[in-house]
Protein backbone atom coordinates (compact mmCIF):
# COMPACT_ATOMS: atom_id res chain seq x y z
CA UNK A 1 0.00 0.00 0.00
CA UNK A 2 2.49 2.26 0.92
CA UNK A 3 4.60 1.50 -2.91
CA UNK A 4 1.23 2.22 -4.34
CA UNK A 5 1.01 5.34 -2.86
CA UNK A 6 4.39 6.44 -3.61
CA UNK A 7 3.95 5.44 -7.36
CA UNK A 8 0.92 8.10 -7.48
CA UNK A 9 2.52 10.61 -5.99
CA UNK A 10 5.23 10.09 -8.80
CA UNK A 11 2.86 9.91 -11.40
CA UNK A 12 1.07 13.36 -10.86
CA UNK A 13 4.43 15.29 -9.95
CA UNK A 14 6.35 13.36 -13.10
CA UNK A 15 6.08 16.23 -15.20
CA UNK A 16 6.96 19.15 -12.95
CA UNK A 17 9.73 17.11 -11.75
CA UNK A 18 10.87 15.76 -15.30
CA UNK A 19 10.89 19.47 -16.44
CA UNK A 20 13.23 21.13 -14.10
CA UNK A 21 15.66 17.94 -13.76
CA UNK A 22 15.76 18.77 -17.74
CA UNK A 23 16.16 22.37 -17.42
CA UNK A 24 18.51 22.12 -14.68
CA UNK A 25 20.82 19.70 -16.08
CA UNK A 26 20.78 22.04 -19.38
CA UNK A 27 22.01 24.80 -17.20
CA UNK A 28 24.50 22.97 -15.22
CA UNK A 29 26.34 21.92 -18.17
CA UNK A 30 26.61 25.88 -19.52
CA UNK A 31 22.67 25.52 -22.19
CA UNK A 32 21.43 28.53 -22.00
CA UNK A 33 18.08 28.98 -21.37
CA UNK A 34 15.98 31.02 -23.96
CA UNK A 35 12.43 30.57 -25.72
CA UNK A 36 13.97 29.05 -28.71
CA UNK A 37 15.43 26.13 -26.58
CA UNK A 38 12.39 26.10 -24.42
CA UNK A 39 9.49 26.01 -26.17
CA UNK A 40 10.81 23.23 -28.13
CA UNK A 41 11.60 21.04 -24.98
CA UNK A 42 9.02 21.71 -23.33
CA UNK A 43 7.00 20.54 -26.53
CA UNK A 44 8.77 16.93 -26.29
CA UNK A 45 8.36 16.58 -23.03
CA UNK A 46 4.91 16.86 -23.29
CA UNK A 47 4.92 14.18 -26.36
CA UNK A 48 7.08 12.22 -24.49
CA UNK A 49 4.26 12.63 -20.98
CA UNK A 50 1.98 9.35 -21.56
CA UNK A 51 5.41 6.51 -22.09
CA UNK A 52 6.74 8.31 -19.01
CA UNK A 53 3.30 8.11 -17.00
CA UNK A 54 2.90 4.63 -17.87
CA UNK A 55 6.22 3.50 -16.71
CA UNK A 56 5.67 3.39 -12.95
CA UNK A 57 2.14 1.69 -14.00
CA UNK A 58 3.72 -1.06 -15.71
CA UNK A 59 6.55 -0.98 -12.90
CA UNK A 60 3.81 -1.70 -10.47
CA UNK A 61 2.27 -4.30 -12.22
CA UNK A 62 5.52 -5.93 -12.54
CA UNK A 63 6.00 -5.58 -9.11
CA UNK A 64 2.46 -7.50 -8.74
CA UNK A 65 3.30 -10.12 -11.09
CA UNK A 66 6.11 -10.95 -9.08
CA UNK A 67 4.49 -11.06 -5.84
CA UNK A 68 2.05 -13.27 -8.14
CA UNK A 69 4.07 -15.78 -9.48
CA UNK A 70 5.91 -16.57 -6.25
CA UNK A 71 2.69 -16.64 -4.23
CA UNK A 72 1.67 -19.63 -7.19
CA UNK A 73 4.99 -20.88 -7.19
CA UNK A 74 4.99 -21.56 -3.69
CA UNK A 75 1.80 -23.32 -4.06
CA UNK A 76 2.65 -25.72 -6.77
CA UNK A 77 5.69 -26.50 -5.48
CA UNK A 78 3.85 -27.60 -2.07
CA UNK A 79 3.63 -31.11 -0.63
CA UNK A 80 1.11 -33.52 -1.64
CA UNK A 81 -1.22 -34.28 0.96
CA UNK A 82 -1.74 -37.75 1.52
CA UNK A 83 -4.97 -37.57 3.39
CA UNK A 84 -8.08 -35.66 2.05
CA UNK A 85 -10.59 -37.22 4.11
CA UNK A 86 -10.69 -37.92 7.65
CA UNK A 87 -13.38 -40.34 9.51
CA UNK A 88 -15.84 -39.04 11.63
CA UNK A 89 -15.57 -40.40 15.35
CA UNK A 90 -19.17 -40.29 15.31
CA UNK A 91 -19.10 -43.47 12.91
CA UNK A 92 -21.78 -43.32 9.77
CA UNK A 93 -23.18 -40.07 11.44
CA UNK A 94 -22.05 -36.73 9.66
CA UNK A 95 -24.02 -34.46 12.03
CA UNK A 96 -25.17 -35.25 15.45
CA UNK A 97 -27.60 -32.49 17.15
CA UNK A 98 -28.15 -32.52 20.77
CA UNK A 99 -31.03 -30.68 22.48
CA UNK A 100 -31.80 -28.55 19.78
CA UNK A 101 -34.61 -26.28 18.98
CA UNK A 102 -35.32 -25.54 15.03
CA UNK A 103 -38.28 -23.42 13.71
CA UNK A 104 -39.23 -22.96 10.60
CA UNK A 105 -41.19 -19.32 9.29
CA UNK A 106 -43.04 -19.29 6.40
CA UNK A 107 -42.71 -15.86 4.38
């Protein structure tokens, strides 16, 4: 729950945060920063908004499919049981009532 939750908050701050890391890499490594280098980065970043969205999706479904297959693993690779069926001490009887009251209403 508390991956889940982290993944969301990812997902609606990806842009913001993909922006600036962008921007401020470009102006760590001398880029300056005008309109005409701008606009046009901005402009794939946006194209570029619905792969980047969907990667921590399909990270958390991995995640799940994981969790999946080793849950499944574990229970195929599980012991046989050798009895299914145990006797009743009762004998023949499957259900004994003692001093027991039953009423019946008719709707």
């Amino acid at each position: 729950l508390f991956w889940r939750s982290v993944m969301i908050v990812i997902i609606n701050f990806q842009p913001a945060i993909s922006s600036f890391v962008v921007f401020a890499v470009a102006h760590a490594l001398g880029d300056p920063i005008r309109p005409e280098n701008v606009f046009p980065t901005l402009a794939m970043l946006n194209v570029l908004r619905l792969p980047m969205l969907s990667f921590p999706m399909a990270l958390a479904k991995a995640i799940d499919l994981n969790v999946s297959l080793t849950r499944i693993g574990g229970f195929l690779s599980a012991p046989e049981k050798d009895v299914y069926l145990r006797r009743s001490p009762l004998g023949d009887t499957a259900i004994e009532l003692k001093s027991v009251t039953c009423q019946y209403y008719e709707a």
